[in-house]
PDB file of N, CA and C in Angstrom:
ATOM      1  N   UNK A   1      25.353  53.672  36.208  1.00  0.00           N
ATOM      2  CA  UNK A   1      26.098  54.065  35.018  1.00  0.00           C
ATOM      3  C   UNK A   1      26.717  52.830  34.357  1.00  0.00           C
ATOM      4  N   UNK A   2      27.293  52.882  32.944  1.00  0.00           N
ATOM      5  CA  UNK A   2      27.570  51.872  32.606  1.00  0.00           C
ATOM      6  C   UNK A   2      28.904  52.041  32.239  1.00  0.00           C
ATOM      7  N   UNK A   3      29.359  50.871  32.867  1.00  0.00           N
ATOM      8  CA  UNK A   3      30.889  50.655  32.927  1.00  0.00           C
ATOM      9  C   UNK A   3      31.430  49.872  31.517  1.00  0.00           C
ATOM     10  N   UNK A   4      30.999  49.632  31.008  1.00  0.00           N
ATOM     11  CA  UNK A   4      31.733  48.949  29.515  1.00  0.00           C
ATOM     12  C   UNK A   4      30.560  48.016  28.887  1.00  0.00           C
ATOM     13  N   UNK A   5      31.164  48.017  27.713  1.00  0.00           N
ATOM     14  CA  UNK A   5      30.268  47.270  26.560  1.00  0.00           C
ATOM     15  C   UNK A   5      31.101  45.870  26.117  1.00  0.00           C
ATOM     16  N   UNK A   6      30.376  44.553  25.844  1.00  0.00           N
ATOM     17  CA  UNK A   6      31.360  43.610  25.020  1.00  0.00           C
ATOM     18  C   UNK A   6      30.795  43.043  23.921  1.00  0.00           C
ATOM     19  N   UNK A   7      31.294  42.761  22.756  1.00  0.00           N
ATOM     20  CA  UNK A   7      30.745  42.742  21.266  1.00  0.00           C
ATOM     21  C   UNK A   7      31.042  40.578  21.517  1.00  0.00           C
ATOM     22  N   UNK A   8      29.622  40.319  21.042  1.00  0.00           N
ATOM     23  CA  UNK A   8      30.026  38.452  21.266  1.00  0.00           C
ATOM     24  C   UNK A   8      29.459  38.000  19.802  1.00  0.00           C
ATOM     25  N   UNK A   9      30.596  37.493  19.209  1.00  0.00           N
ATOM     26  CA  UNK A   9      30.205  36.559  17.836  1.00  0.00           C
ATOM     27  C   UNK A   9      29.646  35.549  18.092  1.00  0.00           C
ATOM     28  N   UNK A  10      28.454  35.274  17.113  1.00  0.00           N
ATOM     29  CA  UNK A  10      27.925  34.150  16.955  1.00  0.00           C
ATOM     30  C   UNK A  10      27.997  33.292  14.990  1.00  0.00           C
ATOM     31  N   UNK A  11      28.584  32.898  15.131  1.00  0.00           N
ATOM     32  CA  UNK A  11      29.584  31.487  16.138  1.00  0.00           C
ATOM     33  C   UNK A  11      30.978  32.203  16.828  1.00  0.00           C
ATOM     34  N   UNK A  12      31.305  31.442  17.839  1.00  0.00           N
ATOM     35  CA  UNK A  12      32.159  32.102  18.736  1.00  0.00           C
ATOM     36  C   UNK A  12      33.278  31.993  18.149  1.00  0.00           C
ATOM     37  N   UNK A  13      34.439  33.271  18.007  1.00  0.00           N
ATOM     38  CA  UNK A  13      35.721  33.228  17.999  1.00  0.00           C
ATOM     39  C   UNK A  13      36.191  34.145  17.588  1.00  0.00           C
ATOM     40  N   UNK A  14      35.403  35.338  17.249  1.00  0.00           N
ATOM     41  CA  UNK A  14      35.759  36.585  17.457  1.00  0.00           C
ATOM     42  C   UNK A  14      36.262  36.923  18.525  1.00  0.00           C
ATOM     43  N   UNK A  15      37.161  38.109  18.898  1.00  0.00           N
ATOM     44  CA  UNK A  15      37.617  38.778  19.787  1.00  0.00           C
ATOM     45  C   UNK A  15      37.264  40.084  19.751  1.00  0.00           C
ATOM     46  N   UNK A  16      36.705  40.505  21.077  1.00  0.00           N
ATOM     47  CA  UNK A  16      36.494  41.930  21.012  1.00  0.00           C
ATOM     48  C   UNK A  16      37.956  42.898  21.627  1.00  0.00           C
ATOM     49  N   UNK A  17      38.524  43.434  20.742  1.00  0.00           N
ATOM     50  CA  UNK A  17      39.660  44.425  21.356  1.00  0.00           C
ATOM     51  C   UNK A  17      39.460  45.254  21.959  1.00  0.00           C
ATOM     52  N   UNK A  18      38.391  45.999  22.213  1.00  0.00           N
ATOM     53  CA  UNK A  18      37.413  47.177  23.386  1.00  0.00           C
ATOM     54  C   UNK A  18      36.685  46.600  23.789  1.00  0.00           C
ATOM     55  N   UNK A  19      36.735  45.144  24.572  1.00  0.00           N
ATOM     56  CA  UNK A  19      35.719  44.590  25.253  1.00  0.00           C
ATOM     57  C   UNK A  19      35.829  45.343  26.524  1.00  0.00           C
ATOM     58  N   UNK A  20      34.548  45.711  27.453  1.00  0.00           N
ATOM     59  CA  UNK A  20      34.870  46.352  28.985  1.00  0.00           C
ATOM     60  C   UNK A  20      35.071  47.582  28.762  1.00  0.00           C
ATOM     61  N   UNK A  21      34.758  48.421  27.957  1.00  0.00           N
ATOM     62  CA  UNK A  21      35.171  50.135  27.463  1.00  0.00           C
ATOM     63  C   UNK A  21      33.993  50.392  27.389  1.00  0.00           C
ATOM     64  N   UNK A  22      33.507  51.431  27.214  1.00  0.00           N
ATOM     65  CA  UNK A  22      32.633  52.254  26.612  1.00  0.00           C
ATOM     66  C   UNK A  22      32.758  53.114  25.668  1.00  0.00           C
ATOM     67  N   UNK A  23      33.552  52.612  24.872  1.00  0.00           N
ATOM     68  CA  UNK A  23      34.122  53.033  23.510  1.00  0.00           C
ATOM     69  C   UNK A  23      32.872  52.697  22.429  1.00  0.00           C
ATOM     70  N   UNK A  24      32.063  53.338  21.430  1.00  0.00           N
ATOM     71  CA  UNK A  24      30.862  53.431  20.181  1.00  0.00           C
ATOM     72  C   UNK A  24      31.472  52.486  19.445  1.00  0.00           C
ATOM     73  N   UNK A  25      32.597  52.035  19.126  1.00  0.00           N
ATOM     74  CA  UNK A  25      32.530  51.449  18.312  1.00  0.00           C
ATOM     75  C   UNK A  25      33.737  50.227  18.915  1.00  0.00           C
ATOM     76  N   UNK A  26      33.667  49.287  18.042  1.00  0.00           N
ATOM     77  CA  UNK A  26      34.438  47.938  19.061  1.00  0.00           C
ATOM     78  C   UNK A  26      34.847  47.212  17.524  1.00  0.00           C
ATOM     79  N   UNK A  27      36.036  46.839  17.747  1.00  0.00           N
ATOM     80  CA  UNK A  27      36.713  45.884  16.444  1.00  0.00           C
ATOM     81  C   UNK A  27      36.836  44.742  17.220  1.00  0.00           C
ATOM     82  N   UNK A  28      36.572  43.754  16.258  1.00  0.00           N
ATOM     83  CA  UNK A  28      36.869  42.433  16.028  1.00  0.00           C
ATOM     84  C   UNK A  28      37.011  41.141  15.630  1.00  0.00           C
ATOM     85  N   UNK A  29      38.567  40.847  16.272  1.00  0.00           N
ATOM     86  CA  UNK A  29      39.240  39.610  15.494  1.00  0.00           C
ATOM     87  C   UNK A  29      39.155  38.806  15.492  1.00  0.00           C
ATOM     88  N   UNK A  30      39.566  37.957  14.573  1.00  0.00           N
ATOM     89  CA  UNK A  30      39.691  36.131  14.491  1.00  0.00           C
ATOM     90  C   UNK A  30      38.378  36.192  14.088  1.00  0.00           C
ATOM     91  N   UNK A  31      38.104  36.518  13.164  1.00  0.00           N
ATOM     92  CA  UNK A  31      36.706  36.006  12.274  1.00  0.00           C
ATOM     93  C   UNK A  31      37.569  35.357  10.997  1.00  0.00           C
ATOM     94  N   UNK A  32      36.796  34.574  10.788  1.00  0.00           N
ATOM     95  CA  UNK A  32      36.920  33.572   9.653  1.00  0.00           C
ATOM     96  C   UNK A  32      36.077  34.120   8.318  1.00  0.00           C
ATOM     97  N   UNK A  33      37.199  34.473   7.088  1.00  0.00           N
ATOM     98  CA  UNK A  33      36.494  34.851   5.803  1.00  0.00           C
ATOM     99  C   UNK A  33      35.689  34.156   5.177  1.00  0.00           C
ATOM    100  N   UNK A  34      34.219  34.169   4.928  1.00  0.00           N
ATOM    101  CA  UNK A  34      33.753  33.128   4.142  1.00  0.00           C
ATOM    102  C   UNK A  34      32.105  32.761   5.109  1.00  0.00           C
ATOM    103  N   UNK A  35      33.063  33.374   6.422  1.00  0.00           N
ATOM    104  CA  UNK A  35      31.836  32.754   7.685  1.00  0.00           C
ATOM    105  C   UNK A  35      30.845  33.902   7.999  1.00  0.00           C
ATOM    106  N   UNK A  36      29.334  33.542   7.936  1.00  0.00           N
ATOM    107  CA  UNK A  36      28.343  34.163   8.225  1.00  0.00           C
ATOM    108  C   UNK A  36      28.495  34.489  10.061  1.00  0.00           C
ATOM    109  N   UNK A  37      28.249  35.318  10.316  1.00  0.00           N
ATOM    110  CA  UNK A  37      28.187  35.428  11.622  1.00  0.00           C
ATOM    111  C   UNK A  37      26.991  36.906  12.095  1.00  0.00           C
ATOM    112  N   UNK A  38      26.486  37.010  13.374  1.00  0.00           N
ATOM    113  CA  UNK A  38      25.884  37.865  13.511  1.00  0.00           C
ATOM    114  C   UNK A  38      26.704  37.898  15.569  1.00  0.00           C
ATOM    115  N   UNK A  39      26.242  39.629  15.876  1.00  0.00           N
ATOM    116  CA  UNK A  39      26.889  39.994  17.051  1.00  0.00           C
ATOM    117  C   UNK A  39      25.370  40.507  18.124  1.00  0.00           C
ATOM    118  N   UNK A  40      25.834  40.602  19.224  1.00  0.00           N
ATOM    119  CA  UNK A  40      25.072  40.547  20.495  1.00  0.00           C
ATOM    120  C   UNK A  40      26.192  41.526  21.311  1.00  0.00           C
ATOM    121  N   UNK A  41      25.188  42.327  21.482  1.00  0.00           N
ATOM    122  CA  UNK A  41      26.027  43.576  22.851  1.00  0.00           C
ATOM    123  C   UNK A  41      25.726  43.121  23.918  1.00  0.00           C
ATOM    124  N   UNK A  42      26.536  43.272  25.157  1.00  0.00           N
ATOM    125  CA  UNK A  42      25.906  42.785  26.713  1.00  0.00           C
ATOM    126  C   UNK A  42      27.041  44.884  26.945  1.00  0.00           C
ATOM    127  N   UNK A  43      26.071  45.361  28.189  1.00  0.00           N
ATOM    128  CA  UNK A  43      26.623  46.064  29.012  1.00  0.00           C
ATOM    129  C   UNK A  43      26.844  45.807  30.527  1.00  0.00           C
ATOM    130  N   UNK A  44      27.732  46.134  30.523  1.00  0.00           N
ATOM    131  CA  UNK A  44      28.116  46.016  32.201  1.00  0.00           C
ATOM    132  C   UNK A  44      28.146  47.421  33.506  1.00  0.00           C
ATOM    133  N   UNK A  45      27.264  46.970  34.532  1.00  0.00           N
ATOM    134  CA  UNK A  45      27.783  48.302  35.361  1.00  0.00           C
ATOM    135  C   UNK A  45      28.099  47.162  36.324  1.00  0.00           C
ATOM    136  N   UNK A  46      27.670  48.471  37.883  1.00  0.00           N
ATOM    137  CA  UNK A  46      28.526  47.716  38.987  1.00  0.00           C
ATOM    138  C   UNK A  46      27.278  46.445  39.556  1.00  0.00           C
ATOM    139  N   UNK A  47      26.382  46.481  39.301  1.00  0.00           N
ATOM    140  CA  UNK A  47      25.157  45.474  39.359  1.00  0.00           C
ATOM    141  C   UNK A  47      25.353  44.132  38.690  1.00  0.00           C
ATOM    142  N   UNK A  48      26.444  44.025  37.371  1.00  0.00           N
ATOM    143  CA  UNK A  48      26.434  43.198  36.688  1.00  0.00           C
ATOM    144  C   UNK A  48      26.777  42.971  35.112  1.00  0.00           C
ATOM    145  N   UNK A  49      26.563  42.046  34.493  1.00  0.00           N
ATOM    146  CA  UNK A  49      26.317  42.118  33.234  1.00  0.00           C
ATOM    147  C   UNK A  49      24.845  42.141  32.383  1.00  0.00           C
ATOM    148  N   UNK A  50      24.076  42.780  31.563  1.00  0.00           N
ATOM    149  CA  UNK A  50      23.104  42.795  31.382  1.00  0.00           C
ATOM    150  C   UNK A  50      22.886  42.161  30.273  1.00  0.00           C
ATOM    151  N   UNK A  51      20.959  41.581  29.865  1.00  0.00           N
ATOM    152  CA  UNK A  51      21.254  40.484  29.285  1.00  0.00           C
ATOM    153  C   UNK A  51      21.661  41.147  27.279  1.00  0.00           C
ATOM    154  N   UNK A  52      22.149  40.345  26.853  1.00  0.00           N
ATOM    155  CA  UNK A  52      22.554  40.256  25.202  1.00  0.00           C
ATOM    156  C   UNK A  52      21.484  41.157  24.506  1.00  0.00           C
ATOM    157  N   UNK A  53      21.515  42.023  23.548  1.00  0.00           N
ATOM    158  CA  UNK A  53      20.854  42.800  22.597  1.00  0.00           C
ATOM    159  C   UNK A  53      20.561  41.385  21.917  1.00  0.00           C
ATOM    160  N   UNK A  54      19.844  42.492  20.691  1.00  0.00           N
ATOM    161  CA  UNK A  54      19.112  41.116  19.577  1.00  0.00           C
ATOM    162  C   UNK A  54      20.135  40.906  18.826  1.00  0.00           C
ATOM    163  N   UNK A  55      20.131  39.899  18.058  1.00  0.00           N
ATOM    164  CA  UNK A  55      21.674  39.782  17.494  1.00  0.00           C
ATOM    165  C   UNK A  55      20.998  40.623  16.086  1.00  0.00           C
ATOM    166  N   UNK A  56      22.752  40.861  15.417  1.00  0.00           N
ATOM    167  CA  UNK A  56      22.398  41.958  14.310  1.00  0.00           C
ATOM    168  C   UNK A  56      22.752  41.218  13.400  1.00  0.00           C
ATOM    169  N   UNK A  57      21.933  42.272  11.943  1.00  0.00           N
ATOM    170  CA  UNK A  57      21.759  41.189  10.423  1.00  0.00           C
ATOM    171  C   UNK A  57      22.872  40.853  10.604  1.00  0.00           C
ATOM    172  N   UNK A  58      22.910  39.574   9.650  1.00  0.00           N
ATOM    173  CA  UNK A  58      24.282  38.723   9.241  1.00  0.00           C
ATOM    174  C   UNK A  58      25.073  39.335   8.479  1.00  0.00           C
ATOM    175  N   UNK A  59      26.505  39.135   8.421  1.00  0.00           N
ATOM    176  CA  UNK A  59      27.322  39.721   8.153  1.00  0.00           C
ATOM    177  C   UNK A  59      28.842  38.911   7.811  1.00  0.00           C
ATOM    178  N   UNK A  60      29.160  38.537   6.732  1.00  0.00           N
ATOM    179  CA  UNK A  60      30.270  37.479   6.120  1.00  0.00           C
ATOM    180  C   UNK A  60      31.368  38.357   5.839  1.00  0.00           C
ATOM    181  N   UNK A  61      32.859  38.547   6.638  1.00  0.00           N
ATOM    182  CA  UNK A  61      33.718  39.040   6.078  1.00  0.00           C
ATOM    183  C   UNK A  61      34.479  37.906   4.753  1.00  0.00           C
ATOM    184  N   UNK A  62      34.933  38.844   4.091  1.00  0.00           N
ATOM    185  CA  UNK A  62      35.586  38.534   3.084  1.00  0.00           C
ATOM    186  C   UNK A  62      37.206  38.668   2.811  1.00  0.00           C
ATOM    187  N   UNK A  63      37.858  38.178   1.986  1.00  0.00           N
ATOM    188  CA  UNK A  63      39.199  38.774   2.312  1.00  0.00           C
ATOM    189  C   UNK A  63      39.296  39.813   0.731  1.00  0.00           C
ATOM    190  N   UNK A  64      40.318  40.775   1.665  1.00  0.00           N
ATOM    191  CA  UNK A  64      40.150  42.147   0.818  1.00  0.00           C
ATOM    192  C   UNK A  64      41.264  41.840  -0.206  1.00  0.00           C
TER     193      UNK A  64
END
C-alpha cells in the first residue's frame, strides 16, 4: 500500500506542504514568480521510495 506522495520542483525550492500524505492534491511553496518550473511525483510505501513520474508541462507562476 502506499504510504504518501511527495511533489519535487524542478529547479529545486519549492516546498511540498503534504509531502508524505496521501492527500490528491499537494500545495507548493517558495516558488519564484517569473520562474518556469516543472514537478515529479515519487510514492512511498514500506519497501521504499519509488522512482519520480515524468515531469509535468511547464508551468510559470505569476504574481496575482
Amino acid at each position: 500500500a502506499i504510504l504518501g506522495y511527495t511533489v519535487i520542483s524542478d529547479p529545486a525550492g519549492g516546498v511540498d506542504a503534504d509531502a508524505g500524505t496521501t492527500a490528491l492534491t499537494h500545495a507548493i511553496s517558495g516558488l519564484t514568480n517569473g520562474t518556469e518550473y516543472t514537478f515529479t511525483v515519487t510514492a512511498a510505501n514500506a519497501a521504499g521510495t519509488g522512482d519520480p513520474s515524468a515531469p509535468s508541462n511547464p508551468v510559470t507562476p505569476n504574481p496575482s
